[in-house]
N, C-alpha and C. Protein backbone atom coordinates (compact mmCIF):
# COMPACT_ATOMS: atom_id res chain seq x y z
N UNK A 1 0.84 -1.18 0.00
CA UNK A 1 0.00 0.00 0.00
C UNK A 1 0.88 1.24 0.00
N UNK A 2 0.08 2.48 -0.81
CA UNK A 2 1.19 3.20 -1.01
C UNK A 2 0.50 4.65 -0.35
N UNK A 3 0.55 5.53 0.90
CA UNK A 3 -0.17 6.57 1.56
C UNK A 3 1.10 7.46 0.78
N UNK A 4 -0.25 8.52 0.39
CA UNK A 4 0.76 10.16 -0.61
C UNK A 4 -0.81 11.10 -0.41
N UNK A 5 0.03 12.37 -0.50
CA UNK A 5 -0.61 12.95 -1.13
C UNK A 5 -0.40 13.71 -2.28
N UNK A 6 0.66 13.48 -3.05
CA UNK A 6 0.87 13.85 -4.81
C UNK A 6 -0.33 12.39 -5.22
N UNK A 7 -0.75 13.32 -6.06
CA UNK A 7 -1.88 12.98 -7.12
C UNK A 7 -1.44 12.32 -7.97
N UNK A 8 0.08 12.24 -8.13
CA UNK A 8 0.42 12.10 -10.14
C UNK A 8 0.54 10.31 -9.44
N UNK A 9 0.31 10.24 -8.60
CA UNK A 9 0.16 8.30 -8.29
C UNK A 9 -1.30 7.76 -8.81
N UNK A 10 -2.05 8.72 -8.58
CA UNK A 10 -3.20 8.37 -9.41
C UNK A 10 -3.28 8.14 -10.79
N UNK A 11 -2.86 8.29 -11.64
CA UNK A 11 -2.24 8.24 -13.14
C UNK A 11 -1.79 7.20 -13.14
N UNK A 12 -0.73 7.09 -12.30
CA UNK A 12 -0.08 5.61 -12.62
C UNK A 12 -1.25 4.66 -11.83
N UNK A 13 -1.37 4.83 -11.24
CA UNK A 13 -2.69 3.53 -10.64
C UNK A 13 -4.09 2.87 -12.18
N UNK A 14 -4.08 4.34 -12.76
CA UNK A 14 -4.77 4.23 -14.11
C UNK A 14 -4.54 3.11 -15.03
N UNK A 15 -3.30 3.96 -15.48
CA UNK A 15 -2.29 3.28 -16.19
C UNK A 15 -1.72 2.17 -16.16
N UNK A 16 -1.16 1.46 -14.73
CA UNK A 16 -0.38 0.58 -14.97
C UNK A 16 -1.09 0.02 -13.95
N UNK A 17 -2.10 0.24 -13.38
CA UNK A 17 -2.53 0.01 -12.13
C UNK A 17 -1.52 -0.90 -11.00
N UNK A 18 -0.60 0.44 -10.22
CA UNK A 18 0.32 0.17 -9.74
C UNK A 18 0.51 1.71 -8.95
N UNK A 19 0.23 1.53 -8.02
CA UNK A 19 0.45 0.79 -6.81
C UNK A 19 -0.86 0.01 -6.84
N UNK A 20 -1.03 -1.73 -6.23
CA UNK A 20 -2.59 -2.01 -6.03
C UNK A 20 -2.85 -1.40 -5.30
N UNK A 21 -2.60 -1.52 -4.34
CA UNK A 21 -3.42 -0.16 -3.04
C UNK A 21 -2.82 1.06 -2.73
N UNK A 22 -3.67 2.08 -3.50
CA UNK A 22 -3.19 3.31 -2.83
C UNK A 22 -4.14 4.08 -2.42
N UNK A 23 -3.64 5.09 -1.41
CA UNK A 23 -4.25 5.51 -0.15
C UNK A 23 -3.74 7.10 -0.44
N UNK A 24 -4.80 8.32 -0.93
CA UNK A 24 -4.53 9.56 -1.20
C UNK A 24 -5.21 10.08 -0.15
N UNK A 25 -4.53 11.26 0.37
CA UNK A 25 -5.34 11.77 1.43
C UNK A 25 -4.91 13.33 0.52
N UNK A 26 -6.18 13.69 -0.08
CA UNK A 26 -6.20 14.78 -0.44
C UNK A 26 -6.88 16.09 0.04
N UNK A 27 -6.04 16.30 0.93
CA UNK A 27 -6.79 18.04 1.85
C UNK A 27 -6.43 18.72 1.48
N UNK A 28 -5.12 18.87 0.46
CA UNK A 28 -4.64 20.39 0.25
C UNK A 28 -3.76 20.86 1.34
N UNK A 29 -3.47 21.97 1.66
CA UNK A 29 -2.21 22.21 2.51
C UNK A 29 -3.12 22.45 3.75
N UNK A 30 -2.81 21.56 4.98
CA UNK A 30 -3.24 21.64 6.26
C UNK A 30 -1.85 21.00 7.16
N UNK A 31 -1.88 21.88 8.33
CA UNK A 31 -0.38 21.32 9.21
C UNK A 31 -0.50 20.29 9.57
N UNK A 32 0.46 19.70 10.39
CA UNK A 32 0.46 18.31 10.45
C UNK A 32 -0.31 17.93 11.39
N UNK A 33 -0.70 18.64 12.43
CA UNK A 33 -1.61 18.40 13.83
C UNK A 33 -2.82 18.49 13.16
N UNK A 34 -3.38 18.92 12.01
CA UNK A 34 -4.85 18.57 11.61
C UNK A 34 -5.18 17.82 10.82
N UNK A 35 -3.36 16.93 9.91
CA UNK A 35 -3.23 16.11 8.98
C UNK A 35 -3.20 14.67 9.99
N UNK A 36 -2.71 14.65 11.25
CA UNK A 36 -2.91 13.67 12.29
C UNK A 36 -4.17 13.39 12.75
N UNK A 37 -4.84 14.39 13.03
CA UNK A 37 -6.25 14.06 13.66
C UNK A 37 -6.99 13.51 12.73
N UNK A 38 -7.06 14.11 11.54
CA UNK A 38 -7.88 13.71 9.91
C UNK A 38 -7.95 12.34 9.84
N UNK A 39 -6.11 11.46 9.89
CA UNK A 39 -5.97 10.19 9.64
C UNK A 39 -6.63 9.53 10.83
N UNK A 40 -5.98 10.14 11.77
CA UNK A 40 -6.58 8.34 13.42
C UNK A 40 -8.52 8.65 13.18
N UNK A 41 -9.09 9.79 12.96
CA UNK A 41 -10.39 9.54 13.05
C UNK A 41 -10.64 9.03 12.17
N UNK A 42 -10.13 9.12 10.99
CA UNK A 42 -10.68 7.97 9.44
C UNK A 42 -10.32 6.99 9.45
N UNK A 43 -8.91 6.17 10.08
CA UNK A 43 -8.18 4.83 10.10
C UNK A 43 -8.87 4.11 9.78
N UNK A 44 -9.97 3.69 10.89
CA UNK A 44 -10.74 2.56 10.67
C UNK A 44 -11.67 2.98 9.53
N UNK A 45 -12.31 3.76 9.30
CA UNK A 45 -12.82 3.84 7.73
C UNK A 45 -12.24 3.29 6.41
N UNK A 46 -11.14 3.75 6.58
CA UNK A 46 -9.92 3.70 5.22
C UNK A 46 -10.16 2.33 5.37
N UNK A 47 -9.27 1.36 6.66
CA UNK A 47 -9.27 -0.13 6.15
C UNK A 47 -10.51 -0.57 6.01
N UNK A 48 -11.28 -0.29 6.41
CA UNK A 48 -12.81 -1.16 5.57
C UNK A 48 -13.01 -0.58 4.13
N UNK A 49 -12.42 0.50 3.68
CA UNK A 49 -13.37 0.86 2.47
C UNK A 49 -11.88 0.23 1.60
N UNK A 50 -11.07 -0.32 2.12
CA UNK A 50 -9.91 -1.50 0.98
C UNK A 50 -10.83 -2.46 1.22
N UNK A 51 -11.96 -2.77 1.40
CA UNK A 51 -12.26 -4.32 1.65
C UNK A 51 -13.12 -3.99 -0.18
N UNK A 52 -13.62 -2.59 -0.40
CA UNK A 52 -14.20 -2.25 -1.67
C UNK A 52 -13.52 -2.37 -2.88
N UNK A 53 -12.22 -2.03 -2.77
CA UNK A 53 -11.49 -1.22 -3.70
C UNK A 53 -10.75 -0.97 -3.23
N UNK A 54 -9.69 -0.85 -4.54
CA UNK A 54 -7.95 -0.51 -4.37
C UNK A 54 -7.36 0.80 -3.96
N UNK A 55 -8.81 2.07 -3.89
CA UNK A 55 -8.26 3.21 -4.24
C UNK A 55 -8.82 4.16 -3.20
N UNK A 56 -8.39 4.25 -2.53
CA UNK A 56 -9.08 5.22 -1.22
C UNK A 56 -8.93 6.74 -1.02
N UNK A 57 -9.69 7.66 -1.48
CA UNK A 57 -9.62 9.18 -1.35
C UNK A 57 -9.46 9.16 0.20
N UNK A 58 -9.05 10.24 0.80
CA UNK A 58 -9.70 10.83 2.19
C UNK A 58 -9.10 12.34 2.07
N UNK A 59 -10.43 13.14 2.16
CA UNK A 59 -10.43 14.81 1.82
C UNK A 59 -10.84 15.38 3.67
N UNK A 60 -10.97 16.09 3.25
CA UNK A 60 -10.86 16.85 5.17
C UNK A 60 -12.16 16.63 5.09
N UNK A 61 -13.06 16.36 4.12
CA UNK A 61 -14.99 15.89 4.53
C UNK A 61 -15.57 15.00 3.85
N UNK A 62 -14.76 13.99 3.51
CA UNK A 62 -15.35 12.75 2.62
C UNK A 62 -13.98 11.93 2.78
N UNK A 63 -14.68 10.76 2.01
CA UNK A 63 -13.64 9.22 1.83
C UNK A 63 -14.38 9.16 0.90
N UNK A 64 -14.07 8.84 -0.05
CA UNK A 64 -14.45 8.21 -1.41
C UNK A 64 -13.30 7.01 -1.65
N UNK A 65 -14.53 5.75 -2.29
CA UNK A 65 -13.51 4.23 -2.92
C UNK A 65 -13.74 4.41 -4.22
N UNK A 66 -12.74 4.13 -4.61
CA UNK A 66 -12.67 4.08 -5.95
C UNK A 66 -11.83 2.76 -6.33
N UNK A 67 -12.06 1.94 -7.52
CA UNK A 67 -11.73 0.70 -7.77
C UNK A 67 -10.13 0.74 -8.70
């Protein structure tokens, strides 16, 4: 599993679909004390929504799966 937040991994996930699991946490620029809280309250979200799909958004107000 591959946690980023550069986007251009999404392309290659397209493409070569590679990484199988990747994990984007796309908020945009937030410090790290609100980029910490974001992840431990979603954790358990994120690993259930890999039970969907390879491709896990998490934005500062959604999770979206994507396959």
């Amino acid at each position: 599993m591959l946690v980023t937040k550069d986007d251009d991994f999404v392309q290659s996930r397209v493409v070569r679909g590679q990484p199988r699991l990747l994990w984007l946490i796309a908020t945009g620029n937030v410090d790290n004390r609100a980029l910490e809280a974001l992840v431990r309250h979603a954790l358990l979200q994120v690993e259930r929504a890999f039970d969907s799909g390879g491709f896990v958004e998490l934005g500062r107000d959604r999770l979206a799966v994507r396959t």
